[in-house]
Protein backbone atom coordinates (compact mmCIF):
# COMPACT_ATOMS: atom_id res chain seq x y z
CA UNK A 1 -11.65 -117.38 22.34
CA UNK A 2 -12.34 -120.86 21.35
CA UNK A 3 -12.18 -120.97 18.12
CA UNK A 4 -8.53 -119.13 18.74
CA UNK A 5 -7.91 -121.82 21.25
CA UNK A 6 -8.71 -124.33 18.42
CA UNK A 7 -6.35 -122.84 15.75
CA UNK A 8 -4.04 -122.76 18.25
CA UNK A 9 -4.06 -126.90 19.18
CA UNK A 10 -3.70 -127.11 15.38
CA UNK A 11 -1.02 -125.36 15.09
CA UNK A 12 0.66 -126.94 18.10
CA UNK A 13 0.06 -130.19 16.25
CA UNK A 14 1.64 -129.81 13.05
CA UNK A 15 4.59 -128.52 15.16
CA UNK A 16 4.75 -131.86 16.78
CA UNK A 17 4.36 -133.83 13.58
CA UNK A 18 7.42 -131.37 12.41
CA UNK A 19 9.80 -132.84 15.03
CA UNK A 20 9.08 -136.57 13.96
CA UNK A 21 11.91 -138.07 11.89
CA UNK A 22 10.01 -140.34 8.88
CA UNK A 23 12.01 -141.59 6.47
CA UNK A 24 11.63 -142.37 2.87
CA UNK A 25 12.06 -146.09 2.88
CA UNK A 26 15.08 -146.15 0.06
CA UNK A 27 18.28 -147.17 0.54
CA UNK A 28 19.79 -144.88 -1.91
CA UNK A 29 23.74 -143.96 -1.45
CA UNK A 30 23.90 -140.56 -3.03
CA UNK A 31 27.58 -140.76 -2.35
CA UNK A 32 28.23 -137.18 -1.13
CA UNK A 33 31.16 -135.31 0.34
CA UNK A 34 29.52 -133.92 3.02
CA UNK A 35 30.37 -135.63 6.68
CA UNK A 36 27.00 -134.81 7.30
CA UNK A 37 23.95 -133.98 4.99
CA UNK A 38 20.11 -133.94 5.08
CA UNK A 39 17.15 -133.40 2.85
CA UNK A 40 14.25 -132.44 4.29
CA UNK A 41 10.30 -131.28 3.80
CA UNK A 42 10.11 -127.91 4.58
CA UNK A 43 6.25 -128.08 5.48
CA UNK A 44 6.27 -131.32 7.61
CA UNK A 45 9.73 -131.38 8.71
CA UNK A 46 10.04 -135.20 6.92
CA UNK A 47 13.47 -136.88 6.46
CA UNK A 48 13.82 -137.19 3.04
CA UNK A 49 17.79 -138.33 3.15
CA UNK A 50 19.83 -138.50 5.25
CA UNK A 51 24.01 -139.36 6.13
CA UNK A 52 24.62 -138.84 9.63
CA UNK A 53 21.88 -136.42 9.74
CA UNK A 54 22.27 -136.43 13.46
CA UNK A 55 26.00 -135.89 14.32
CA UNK A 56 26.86 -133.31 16.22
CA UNK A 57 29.06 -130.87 14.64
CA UNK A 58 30.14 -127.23 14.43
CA UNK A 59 27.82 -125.41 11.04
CA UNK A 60 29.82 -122.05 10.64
CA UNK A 61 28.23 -118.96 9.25
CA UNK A 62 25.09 -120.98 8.48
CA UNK A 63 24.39 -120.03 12.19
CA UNK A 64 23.26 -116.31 10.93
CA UNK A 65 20.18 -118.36 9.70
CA UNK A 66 18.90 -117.89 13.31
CA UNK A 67 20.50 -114.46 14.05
CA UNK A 68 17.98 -113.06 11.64
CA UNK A 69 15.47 -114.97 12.19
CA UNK A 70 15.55 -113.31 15.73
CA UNK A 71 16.00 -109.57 14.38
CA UNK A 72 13.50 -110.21 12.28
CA UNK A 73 11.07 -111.24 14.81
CA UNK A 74 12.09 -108.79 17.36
CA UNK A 75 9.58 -106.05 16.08
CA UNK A 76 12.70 -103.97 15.52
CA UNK A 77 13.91 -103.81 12.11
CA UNK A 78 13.02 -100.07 11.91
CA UNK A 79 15.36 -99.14 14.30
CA UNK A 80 18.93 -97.87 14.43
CA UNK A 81 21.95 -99.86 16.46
CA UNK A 82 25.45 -98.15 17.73
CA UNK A 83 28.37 -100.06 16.67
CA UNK A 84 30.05 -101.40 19.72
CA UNK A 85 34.19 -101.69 20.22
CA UNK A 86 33.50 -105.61 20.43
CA UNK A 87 31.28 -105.47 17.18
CA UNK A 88 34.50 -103.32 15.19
CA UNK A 89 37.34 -105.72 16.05
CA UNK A 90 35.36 -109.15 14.37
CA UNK A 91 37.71 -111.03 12.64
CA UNK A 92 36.58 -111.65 8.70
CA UNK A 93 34.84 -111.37 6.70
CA UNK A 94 33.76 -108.07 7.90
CA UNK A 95 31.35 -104.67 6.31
CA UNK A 96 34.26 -102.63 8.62
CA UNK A 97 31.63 -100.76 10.71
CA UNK A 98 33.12 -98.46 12.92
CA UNK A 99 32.58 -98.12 16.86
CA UNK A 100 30.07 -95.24 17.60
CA UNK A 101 28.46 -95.75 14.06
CA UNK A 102 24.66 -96.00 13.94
CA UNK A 103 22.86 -98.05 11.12
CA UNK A 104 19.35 -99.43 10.48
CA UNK A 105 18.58 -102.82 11.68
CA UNK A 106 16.92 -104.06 8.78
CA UNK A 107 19.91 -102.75 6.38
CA UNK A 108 22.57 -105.13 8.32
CA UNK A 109 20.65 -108.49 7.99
CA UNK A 110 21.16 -107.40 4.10
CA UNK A 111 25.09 -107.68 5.35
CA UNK A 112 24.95 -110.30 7.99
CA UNK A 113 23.13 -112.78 5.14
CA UNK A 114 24.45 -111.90 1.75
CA UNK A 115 27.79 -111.05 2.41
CA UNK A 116 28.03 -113.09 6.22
CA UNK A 117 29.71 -110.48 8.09
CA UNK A 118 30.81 -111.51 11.29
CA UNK A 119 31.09 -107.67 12.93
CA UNK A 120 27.46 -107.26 11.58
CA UNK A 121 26.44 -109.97 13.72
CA UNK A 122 28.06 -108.92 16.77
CA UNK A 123 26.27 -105.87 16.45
CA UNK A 124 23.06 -107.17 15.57
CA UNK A 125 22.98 -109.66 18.92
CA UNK A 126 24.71 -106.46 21.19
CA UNK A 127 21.71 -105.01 20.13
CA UNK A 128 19.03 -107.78 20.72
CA UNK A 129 20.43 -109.32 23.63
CA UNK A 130 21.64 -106.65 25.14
CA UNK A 131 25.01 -108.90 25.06
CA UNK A 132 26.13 -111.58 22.91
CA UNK A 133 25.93 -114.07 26.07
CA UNK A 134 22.54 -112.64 26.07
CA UNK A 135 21.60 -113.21 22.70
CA UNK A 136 23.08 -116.55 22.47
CA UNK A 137 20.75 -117.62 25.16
CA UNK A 138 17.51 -115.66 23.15
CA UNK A 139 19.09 -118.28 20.18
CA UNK A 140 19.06 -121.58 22.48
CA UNK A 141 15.93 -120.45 23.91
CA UNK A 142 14.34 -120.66 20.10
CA UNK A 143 16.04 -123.67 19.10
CA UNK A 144 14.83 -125.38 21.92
CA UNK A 145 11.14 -123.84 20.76
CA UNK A 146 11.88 -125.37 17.57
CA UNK A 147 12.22 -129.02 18.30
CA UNK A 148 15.86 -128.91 18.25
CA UNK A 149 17.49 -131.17 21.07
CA UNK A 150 21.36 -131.14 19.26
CA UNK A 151 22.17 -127.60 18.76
CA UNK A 152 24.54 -125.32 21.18
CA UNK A 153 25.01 -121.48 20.03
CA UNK A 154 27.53 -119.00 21.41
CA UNK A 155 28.03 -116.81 18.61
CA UNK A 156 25.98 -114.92 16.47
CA UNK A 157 28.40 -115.72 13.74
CA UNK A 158 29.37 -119.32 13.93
CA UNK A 159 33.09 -118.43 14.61
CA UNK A 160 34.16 -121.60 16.19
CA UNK A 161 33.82 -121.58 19.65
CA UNK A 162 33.58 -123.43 22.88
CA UNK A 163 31.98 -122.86 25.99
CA UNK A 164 31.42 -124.46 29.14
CA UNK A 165 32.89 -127.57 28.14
CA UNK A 166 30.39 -127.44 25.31
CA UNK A 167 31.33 -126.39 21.50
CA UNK A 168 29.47 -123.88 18.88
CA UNK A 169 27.88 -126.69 17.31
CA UNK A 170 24.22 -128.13 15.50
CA UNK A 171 23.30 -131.11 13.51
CA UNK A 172 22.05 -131.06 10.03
CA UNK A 173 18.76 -132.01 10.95
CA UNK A 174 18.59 -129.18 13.45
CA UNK A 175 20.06 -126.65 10.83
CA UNK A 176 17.12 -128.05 8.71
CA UNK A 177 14.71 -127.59 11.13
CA UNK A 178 15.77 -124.30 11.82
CA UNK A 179 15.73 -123.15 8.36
CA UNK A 180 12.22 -124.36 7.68
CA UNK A 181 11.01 -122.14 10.44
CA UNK A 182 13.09 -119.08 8.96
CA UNK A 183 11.15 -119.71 5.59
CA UNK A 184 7.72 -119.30 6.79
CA UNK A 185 8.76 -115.32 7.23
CA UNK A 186 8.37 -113.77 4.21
CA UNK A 187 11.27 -111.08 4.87
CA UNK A 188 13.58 -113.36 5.98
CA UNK A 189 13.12 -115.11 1.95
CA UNK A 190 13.10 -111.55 0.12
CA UNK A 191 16.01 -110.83 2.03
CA UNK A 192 18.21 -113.75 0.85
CA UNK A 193 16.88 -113.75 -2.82
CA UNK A 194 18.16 -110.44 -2.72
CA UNK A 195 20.93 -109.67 -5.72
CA UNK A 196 22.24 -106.34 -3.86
CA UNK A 197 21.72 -104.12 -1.48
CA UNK A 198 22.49 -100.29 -0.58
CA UNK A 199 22.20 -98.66 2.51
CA UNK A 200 23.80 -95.64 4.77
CA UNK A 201 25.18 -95.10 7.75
CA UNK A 202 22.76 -93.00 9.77
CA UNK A 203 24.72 -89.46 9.41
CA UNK A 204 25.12 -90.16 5.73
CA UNK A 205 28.84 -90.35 5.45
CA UNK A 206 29.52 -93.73 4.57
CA UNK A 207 27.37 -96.20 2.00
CA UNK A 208 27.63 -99.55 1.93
CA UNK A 209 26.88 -101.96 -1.24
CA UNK A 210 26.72 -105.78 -0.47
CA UNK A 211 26.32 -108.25 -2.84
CA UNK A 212 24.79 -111.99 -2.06
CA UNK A 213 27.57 -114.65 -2.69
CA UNK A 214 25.15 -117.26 -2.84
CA UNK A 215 26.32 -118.96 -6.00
CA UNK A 216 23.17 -121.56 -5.88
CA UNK A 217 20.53 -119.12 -6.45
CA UNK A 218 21.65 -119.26 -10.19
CA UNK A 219 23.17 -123.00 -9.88
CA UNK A 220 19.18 -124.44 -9.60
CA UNK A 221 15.59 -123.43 -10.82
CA UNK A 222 13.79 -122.50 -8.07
CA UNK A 223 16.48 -122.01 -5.37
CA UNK A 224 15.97 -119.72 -2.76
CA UNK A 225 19.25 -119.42 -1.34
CA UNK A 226 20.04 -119.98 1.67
CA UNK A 227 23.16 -119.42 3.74
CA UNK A 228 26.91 -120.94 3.10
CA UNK A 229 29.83 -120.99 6.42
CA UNK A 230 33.26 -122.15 6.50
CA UNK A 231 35.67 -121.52 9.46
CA UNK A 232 38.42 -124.17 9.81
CA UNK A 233 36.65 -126.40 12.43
CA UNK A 234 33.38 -126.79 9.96
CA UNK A 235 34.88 -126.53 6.73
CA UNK A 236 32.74 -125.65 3.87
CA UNK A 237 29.02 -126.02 5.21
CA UNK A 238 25.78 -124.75 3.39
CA UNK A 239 21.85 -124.85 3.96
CA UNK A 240 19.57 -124.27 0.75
CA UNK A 241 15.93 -124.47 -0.26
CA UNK A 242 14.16 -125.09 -3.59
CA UNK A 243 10.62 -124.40 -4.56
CA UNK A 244 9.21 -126.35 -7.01
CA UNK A 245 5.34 -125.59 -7.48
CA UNK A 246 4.16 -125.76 -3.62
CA UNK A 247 7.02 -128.50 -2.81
CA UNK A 248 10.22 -126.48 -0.67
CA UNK A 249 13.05 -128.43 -0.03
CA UNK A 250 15.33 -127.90 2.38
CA UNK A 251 18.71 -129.61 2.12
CA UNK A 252 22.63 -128.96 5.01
CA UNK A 253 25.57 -130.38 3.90
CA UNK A 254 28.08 -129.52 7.15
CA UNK A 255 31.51 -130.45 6.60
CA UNK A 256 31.74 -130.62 3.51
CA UNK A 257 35.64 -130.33 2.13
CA UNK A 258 38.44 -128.11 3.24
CA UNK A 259 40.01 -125.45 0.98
CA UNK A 260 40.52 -125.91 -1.61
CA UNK A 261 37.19 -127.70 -2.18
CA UNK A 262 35.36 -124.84 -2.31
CA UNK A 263 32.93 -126.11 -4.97
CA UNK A 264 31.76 -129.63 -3.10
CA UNK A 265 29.15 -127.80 -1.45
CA UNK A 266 27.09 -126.93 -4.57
CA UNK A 267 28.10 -130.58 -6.04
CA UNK A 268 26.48 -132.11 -2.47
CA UNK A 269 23.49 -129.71 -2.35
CA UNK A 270 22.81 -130.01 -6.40
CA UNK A 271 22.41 -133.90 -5.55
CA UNK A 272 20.33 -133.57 -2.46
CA UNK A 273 18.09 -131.60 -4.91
CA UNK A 274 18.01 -133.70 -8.12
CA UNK A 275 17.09 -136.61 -5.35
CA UNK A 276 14.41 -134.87 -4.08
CA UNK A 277 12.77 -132.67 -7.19
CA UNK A 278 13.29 -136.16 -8.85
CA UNK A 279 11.79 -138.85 -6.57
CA UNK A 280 9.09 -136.90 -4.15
CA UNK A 281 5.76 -134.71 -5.43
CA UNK A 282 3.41 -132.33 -3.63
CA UNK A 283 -0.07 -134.25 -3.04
CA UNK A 284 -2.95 -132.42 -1.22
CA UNK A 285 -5.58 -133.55 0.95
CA UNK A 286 -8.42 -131.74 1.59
CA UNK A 287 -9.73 -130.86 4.48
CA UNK A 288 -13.31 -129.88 6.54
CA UNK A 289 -14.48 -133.42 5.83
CA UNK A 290 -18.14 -133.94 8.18
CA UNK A 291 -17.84 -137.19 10.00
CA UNK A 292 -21.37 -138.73 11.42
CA UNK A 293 -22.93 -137.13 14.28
CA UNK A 294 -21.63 -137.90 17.65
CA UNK A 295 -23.58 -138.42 20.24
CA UNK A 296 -24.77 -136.08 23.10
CA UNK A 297 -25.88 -137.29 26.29
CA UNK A 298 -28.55 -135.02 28.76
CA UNK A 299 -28.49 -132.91 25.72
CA UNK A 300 -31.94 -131.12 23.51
CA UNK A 301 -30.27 -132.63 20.88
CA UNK A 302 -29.35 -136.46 20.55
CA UNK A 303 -26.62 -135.54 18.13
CA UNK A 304 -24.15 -132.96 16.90
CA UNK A 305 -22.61 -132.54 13.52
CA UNK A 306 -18.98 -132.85 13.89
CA UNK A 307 -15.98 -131.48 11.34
CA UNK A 308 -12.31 -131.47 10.83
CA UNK A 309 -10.74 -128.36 12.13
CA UNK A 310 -8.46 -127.72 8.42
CA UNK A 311 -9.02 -126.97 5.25
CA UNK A 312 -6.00 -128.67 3.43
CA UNK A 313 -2.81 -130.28 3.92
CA UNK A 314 0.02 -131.31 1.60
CA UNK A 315 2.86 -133.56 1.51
CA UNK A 316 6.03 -134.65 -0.48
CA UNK A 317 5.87 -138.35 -1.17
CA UNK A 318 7.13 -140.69 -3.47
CA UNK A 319 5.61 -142.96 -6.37
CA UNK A 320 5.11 -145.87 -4.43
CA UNK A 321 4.25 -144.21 -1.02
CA UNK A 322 0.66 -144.09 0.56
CA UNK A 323 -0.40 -142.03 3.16
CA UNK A 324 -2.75 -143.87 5.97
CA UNK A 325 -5.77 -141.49 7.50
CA UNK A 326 -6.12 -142.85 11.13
CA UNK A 327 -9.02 -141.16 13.12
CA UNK A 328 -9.95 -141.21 16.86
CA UNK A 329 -13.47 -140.05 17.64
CA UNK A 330 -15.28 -139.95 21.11
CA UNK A 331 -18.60 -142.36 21.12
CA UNK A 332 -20.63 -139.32 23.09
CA UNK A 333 -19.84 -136.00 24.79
CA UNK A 334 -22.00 -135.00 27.29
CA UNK A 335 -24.27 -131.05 26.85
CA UNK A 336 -23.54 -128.64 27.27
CA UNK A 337 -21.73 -128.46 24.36
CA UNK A 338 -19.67 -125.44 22.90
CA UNK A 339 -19.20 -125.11 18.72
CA UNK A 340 -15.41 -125.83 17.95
CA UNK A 341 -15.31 -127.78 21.00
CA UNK A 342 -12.40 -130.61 20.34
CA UNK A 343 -13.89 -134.25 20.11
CA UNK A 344 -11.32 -136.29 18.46
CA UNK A 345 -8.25 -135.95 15.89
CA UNK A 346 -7.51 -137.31 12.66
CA UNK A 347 -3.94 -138.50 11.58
CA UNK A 348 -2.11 -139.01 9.06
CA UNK A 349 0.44 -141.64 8.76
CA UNK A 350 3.26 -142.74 6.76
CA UNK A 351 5.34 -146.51 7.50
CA UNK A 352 3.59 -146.14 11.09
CA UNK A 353 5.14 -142.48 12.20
CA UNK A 354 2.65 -139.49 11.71
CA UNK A 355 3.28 -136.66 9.71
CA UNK A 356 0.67 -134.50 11.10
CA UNK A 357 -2.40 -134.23 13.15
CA UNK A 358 -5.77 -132.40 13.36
CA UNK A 359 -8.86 -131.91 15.72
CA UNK A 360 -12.45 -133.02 15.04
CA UNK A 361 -14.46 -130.61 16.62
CA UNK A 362 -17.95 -130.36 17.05
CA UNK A 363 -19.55 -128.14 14.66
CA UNK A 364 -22.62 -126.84 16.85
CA UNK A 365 -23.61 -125.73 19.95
CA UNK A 366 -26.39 -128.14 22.08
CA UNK A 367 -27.45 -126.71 25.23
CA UNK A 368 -28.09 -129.16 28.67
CA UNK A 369 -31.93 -130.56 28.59
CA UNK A 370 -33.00 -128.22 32.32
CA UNK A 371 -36.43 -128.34 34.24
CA UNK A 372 -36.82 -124.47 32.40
CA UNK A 373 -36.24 -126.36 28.71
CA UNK A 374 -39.08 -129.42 29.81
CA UNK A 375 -41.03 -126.52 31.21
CA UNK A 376 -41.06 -124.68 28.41
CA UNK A 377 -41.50 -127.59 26.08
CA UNK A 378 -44.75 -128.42 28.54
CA UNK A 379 -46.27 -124.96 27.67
CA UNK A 380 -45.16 -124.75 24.27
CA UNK A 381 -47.26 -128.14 23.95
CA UNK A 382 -50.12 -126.51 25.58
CA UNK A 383 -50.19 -123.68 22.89
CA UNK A 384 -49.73 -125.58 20.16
């Protein structure tokens, strides 16, 4: 239990460091299109670049990003959905599921993400939430989970929408944010690498092809895709991630042109990109350094080897960028004391901010010095 316990605070660390907005310290002017745009560091959540980064502002079909996300971690790919009434009469672009239909789960995210079907979604969150008020709140729930403090959802789609006074809306950094999360599942990036796809409706009688009209995943080596939107409040809008070695970037451009700028997008996002591939580079630290004993008070032991709980951590940083390696260690801990138990926390640090965060634990157990231990230390000295 502890050591699950420890993983855990480690975990919950890095999550932290994820929400803090670092910036690289240039003053670059990439001159984009976008009203909004960020590039970001998948793994620590950094601020690479940003314009407005932080407006609020309706993001269009890039929304599905969390709508499978969620099917995806329901646990309930495998199963089949009925096509609702509601689901059937969603505007385009729609697959033209029929009410009463039944289809796999797991076949319409190929829909809802290649081809951004908007009765797909419906269906999907009918499905999930058990409404699509209901599933809107399962997607505010997890953005809040996230670290995101801008975003509003009330469609599974990203049909523009208001609600309460409040509109269908996110900021690029959320998106971002978002996005990096969605990565970490490896379905969620087969599924939007994916070329094609082919699947049935559950009686057999109908078969669907869709096709992903993600023109960047042959724009840019190493893009992953990820999602493009446009409804007339957003305008063109479009989240994507590179790999490059064990760097993944993740760049939003949100309002970026109205018809017939169709092409701006890829423009913006191909700069973001070249920016990023260009100017930042993966550097690991390793981890499970052993730091001097600390020391242990009323304990058999006067000291106890102590460790950083991680093996290895990297980051994208520039040329001219150093990372600072802060640490905070208690001056004693008092027996008994439990292996893995947490006695400090190293940091790293970058222009001040922290970009993530670990535990020092103790690395063995020393048991509480008792009258039985001096007892049996008196008679151990009497056989000896």
């Amino acid at each position: 239990f502890l050591h699950i316990f420890i993983l855990f605070l480690s975990v919950i660390s890095i999550i932290i460091a994820s929400s803090m907005t670092v910036y690289a310290e240039d003053e670059t002017d990439l001159k984009l299109h976008a009203r909004s745009a960020i590039l970001m560091d998948a793994a620590t959540g950094r601020v690479l670049y940003e314009e407005n980064g932080y407006d609020v502002m309706p993001m269009a079909s890039t929304t599905k990003i969390m709508t499978c996300i969620l099917a995806l971690e329901s646990g309930r790919v495998e199963e089949y959905l009925t096509v609702s009434r509601n689901a059937q009469g969603q505007p385009k672009v729609r697959l033209g599921i029929k009410e009463g239909e039944r289809y796999q789960l797991k076949d319409l995210l190929y829909s809802l993400m290649l081809e951004s079907h908007n009765d797909t979604a419906v269906a999907i969150a009918e499905f999930l939430g058990g409404s699509v008020e209901g599933f809107a709140e399962m997607m505010n729930a997890k953005a809040v989970e996230l670290g995101c403090e801008n975003t509003y959802f009330i469609t599974p789609n990203g049909l523009d929408a208001t609600q309460n006074g409040r509109q269908h809306s996110s900021t690029a950094y959320d998106m971002a944010l978002i996005t990096s999360y969605a990565l970490e599942n490896k379905d969620f990036c087969e599924i939007i690498s994916t070329p094609s796809h082919i699947f049935q409706e559950a009686g057999g009688k109908k078969q669907y092809t869709v096709y992903n009209k993600d023109a960047f995943l042959n724009m840019y080596e190493g893009a992953m895709g990820v999602k493009t939107g446009f409804t007339n409040g957003a305008g063109y809008c479009f989240v994507g991630a590179v790999e490059r070695g064990e760097a993944r970037f993740v760049s939003v451009v949100l309002g970026c042109g109205w018809p017939p700028n169709k092409t701006w997008k890829w423009a913006d996002t191909r700069t973001l990109m070249n920016y990023g591939t260009g100017n930042f580079f993966y550097k690991t630290y390793v981890g499970n350094n052993v730091y001097e004993n600390i020391k242990v008070v009323d304990g058999i032991k006067e000291t106890a080897e102590v460790k950083v709980w991680r093996e290895e951590i990297g980051l994208l940083l520039s040329e001219s960028e150093v990372i600072v390696t802060e640490y905070e260690l208690y001056e004693e801990v008092t027996a008994p004391v439990e292996k893995g138990m947490v006695v400090g926390y190293e940091r790293y640090l970058l222009n001040g901010e922290k970009l993530a965060e670990f535990p020092i634990i103790v690395n063995e157990s020393v048991d509480k010095i008792t009258l039985w231990y001096c007892f049996g230390k008196i008679v151990e000295g009497f056989l000896i």
